[in-house]
Protein backbone atom coordinates (compact mmCIF):
# COMPACT_ATOMS: atom_id res chain seq x y z
CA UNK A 1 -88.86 107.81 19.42
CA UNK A 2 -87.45 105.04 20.98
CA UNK A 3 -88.25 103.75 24.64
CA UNK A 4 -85.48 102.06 27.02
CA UNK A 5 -86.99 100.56 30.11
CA UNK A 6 -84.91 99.61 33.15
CA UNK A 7 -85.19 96.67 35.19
CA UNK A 8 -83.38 95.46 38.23
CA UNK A 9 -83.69 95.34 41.89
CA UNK A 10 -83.83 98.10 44.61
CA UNK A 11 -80.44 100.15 44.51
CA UNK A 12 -79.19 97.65 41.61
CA UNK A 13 -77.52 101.36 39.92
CA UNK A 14 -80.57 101.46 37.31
CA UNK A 15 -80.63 105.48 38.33
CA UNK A 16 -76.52 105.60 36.95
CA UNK A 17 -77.12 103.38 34.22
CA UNK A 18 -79.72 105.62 33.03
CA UNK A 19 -78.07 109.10 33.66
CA UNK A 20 -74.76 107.22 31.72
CA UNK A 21 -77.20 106.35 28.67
CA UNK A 22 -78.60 110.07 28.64
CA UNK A 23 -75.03 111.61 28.60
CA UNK A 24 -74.08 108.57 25.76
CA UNK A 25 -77.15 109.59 23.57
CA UNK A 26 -76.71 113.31 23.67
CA UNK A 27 -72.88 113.28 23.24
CA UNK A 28 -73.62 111.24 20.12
CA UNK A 29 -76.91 111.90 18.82
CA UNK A 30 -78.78 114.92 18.16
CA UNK A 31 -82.01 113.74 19.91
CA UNK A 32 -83.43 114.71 23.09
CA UNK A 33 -83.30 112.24 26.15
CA UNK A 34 -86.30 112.43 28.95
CA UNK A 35 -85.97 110.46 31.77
CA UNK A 36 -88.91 108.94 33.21
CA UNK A 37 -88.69 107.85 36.48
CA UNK A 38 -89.64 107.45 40.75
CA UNK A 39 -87.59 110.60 41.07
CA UNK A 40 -89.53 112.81 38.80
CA UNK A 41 -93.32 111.52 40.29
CA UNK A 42 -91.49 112.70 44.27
CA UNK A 43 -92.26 109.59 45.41
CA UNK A 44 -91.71 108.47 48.39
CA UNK A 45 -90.67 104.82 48.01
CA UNK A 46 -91.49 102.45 51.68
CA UNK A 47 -94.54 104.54 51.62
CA UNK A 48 -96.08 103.54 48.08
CA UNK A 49 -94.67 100.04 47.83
CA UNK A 50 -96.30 99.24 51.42
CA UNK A 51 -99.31 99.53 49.84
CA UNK A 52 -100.36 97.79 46.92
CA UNK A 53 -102.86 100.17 45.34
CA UNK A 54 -100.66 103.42 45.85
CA UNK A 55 -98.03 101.61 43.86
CA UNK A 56 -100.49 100.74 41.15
CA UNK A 57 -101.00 104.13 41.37
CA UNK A 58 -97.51 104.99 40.55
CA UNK A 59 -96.58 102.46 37.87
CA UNK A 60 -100.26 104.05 35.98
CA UNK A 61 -98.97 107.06 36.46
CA UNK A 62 -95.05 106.44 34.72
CA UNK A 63 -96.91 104.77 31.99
CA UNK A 64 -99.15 107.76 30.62
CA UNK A 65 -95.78 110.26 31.60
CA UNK A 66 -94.17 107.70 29.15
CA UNK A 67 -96.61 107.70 26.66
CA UNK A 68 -96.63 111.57 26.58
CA UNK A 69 -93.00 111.44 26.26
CA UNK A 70 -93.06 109.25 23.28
CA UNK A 71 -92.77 110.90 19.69
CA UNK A 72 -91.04 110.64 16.53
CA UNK A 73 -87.55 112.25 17.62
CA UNK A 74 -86.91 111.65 21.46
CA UNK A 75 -85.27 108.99 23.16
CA UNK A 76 -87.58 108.19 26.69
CA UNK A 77 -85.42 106.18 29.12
CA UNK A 78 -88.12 104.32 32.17
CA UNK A 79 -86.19 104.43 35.14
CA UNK A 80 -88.28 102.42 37.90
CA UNK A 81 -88.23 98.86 39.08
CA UNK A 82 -90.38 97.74 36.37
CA UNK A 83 -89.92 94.24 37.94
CA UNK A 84 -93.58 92.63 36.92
CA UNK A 85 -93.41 91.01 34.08
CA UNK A 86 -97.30 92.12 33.00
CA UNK A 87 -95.87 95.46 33.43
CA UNK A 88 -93.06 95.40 30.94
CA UNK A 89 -96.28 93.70 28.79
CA UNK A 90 -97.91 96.70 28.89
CA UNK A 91 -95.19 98.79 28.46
CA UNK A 92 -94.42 96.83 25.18
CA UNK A 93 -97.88 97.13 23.92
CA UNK A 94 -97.79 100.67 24.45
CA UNK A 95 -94.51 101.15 21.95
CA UNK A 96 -95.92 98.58 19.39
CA UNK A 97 -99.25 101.18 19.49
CA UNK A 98 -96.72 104.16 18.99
CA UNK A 99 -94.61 102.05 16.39
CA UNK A 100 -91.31 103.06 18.12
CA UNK A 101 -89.04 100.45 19.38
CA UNK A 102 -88.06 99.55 22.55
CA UNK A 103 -85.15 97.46 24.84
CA UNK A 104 -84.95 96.28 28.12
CA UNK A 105 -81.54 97.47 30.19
CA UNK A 106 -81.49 94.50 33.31
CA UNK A 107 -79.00 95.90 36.00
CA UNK A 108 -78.10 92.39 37.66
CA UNK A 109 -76.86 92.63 41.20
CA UNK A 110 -77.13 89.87 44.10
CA UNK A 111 -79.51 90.68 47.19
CA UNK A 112 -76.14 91.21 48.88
CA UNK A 113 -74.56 93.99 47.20
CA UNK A 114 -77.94 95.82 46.29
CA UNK A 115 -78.62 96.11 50.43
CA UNK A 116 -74.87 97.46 50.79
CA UNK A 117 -75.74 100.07 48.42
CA UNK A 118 -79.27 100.51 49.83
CA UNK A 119 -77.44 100.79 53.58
CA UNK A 120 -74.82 103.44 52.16
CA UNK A 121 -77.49 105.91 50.94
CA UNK A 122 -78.55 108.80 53.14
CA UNK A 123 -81.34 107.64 55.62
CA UNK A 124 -83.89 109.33 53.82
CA UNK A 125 -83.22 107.74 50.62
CA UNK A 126 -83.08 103.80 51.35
CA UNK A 127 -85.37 101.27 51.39
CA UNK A 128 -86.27 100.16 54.87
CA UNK A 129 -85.33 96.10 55.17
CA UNK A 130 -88.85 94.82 55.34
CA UNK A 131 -89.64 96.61 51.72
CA UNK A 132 -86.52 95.81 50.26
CA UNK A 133 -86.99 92.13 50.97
CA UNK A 134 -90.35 92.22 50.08
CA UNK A 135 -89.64 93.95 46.43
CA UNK A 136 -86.86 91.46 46.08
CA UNK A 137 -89.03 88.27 46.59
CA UNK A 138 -91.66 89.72 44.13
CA UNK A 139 -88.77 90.29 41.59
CA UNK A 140 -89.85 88.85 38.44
CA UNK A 141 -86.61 88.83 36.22
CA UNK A 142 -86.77 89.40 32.66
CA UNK A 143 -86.74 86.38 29.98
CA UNK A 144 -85.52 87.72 26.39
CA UNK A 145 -87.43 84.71 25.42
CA UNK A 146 -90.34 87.07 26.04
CA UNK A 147 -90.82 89.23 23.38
CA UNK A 148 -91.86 92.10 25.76
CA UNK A 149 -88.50 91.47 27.07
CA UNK A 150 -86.37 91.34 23.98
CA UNK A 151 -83.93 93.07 22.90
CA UNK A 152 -82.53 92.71 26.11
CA UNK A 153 -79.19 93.79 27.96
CA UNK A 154 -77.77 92.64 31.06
CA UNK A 155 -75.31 95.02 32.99
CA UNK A 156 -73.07 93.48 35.77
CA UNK A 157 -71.85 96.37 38.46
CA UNK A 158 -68.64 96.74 37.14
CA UNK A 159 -69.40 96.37 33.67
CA UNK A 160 -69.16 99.48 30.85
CA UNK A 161 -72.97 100.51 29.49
CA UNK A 162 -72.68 98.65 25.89
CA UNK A 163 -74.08 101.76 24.45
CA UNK A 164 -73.08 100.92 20.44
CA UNK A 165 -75.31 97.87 20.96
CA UNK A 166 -77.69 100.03 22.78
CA UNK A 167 -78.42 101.78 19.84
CA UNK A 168 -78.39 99.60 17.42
CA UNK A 169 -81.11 98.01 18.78
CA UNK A 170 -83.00 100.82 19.04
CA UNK A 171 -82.18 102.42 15.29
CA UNK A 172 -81.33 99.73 13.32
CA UNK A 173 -84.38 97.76 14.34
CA UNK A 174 -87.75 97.93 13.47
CA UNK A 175 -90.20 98.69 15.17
CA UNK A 176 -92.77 95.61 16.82
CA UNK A 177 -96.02 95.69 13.68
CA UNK A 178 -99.21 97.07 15.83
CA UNK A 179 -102.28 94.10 15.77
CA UNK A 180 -105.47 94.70 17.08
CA UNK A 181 -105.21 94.51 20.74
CA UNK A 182 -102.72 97.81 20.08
CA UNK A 183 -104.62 100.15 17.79
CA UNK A 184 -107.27 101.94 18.37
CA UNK A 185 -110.68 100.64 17.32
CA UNK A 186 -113.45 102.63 15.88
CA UNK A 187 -116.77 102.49 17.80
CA UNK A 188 -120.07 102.24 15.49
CA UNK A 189 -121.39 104.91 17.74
CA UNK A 190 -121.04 107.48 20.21
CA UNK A 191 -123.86 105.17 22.60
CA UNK A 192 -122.00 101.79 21.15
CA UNK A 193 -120.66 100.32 24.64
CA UNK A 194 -123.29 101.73 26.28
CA UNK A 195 -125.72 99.63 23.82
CA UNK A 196 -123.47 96.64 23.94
CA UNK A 197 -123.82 97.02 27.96
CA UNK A 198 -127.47 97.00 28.03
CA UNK A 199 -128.27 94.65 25.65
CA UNK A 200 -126.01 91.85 26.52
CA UNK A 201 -127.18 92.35 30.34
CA UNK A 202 -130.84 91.99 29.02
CA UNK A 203 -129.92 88.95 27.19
CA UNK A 204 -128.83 87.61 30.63
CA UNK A 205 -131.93 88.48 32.63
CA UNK A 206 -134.18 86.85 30.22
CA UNK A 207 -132.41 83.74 30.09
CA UNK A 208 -132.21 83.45 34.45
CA UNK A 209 -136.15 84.56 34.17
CA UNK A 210 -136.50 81.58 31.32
CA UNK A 211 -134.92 78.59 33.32
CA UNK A 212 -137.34 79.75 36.38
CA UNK A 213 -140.18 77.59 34.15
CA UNK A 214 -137.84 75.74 31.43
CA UNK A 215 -136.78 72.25 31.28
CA UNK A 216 -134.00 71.22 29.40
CA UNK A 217 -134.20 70.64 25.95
CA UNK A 218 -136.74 74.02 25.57
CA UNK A 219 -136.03 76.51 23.29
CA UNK A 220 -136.08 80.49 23.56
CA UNK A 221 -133.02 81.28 21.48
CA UNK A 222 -130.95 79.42 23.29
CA UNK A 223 -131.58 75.62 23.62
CA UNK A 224 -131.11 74.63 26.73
CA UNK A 225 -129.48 71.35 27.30
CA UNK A 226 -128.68 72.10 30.94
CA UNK A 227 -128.92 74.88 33.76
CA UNK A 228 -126.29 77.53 32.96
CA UNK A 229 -126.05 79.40 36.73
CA UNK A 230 -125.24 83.20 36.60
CA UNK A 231 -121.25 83.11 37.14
CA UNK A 232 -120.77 81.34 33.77
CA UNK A 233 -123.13 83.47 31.95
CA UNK A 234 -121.19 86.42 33.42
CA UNK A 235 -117.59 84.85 32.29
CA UNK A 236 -119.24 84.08 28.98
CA UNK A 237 -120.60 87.96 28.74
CA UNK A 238 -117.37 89.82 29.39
CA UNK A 239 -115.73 87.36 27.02
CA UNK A 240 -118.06 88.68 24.02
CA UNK A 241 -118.00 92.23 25.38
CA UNK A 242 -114.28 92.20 25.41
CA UNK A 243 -114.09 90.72 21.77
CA UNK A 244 -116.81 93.13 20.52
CA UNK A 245 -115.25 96.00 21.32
CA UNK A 246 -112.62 94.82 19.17
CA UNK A 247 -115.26 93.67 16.11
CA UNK A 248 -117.66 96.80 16.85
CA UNK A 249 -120.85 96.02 14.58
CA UNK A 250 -122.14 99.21 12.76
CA UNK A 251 -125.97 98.46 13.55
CA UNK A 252 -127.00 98.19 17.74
CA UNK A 253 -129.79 96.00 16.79
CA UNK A 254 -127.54 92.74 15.95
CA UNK A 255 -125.91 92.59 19.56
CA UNK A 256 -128.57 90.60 20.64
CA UNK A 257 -128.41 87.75 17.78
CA UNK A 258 -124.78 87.90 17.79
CA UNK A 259 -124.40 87.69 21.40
CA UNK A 260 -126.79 84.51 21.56
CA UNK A 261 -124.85 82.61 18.39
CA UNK A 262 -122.30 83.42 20.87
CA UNK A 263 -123.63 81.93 24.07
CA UNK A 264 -124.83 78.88 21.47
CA UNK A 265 -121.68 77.93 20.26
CA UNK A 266 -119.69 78.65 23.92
CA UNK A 267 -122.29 76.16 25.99
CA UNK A 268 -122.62 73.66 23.39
């Protein structure tokens, strides 16, 4: 049911906040806790987070564990770094798709006492210097202005997990109301994006092909009041594409139209 994602920096204690909130939940609940986490995926930490795409890789990865996770009984505690903020977006537009609510658990140390904790684990478990620096300065710490951020709880290292307020949050609230960039939209057909593809690249070609022998002012559709070069048509194009897929028309043969209204009203 619910989702809990942790936040904080390398070796802030997000791993025994979260193994405290399991034990709390299943002492005084009757619902299932799955932890999510690094740990689970055997990863193996200066190796992924040296390298930007493995760690992409990773995060993709804990998201669709998480979303497999999710259902209308369990409780699915994230236990990562989660420290990009367009992360935690996704994260939150993932519940608000499942209609299950969600809160952010911050575990706030200073650089100083997070690399005394990194120093004291076994060799093979810490964070070489160069990647723990490097996570820290890309830190981006959460706001619970944000509403991907919110409701949020900050945990100091010696403070006790506020577990009553914990889950309140996460059974006395509803959940976040789904809009369209959450739920699923149906496509008019099985060929749709494939159509909408095509025809909107067609669209382009014949208007490049037109301003070869145009002047402004000439008309073929689109009137043309000045050269449009390629990269704005492109900008313009995934623009439409994007919002299409969200507005899927049931008949093929109006992309063209609606994509030129479109390109009308965008250059004008």
């Amino acid at each position: 049911m619910p989702l809990i994602v942790m936040c904080g920096y390398p070796c802030s204690g997000k791993t025994r906040r979260a193994e405290e909130l399991k034990v709390c939940f299943e002492q005084n609940t009757d619902r299932k806790v799955h932890i999510v986490g690094d740990a689970a995926l055997g990863v193996e930490k200066n190796t992924v987070y040296a390298d930007s795409q493995k760690e992409k890789n990773v995060r993709a990865s804990l998201k669709a564990e998480v979303e497999r996770k999710v259902n209308k009984g369990d409780i699915v505690i994230l236990d990562s770094l989660n420290y990009i903020k367009g992360y935690r977006y996704e994260l939150f537009c993932l519940i608000k798709h499942a209609q299950t609510p969600q809160c952010l658990v911050y575990c706030l140390t200073s650089d100083e006492v997070s690399t005394t904790w990194n120093t004291n684990r076994d060799a093979a478990e810490q964070y070489t210097q160069e990647i723990f620096d490097a996570l820290v300065l890309r830190f981006e710490a959460p706001d619970s202005r944000n509403r991907w951020d919110s409701p949020l709880f900050t945990i100091l290292k010696d403070d006790t997990i506020p577990f009553e307020d914990i889950s309140d949050a996460l059974f006395k609230r509803k959940a976040p109301p789904p809009n369209q960039s959450t739920q699923s939209q149906p496509l008019s057909s099985s060929n749709f994006l494939y159509e909408l593809d095509k025809i909107t690249q067609e669209v382009l070609m014949a208007i490049c092909n037109a301003q070869k022998t145009s002047v402004p002012g000439d008309l073929f559709n689109i009137e043309l009041s000045r050269s449009i070069n390629m990269a704005e048509l492109r900008k313009l194009r995934r623009q439409f594409i994007s919002y299409t897929k969200m507005h899927p028309t049931e008949n093929s043969g109006h992309i063209s139209n609606m994509f030129v209204q479109y390109l009308n009203k965008s250059l004008h």
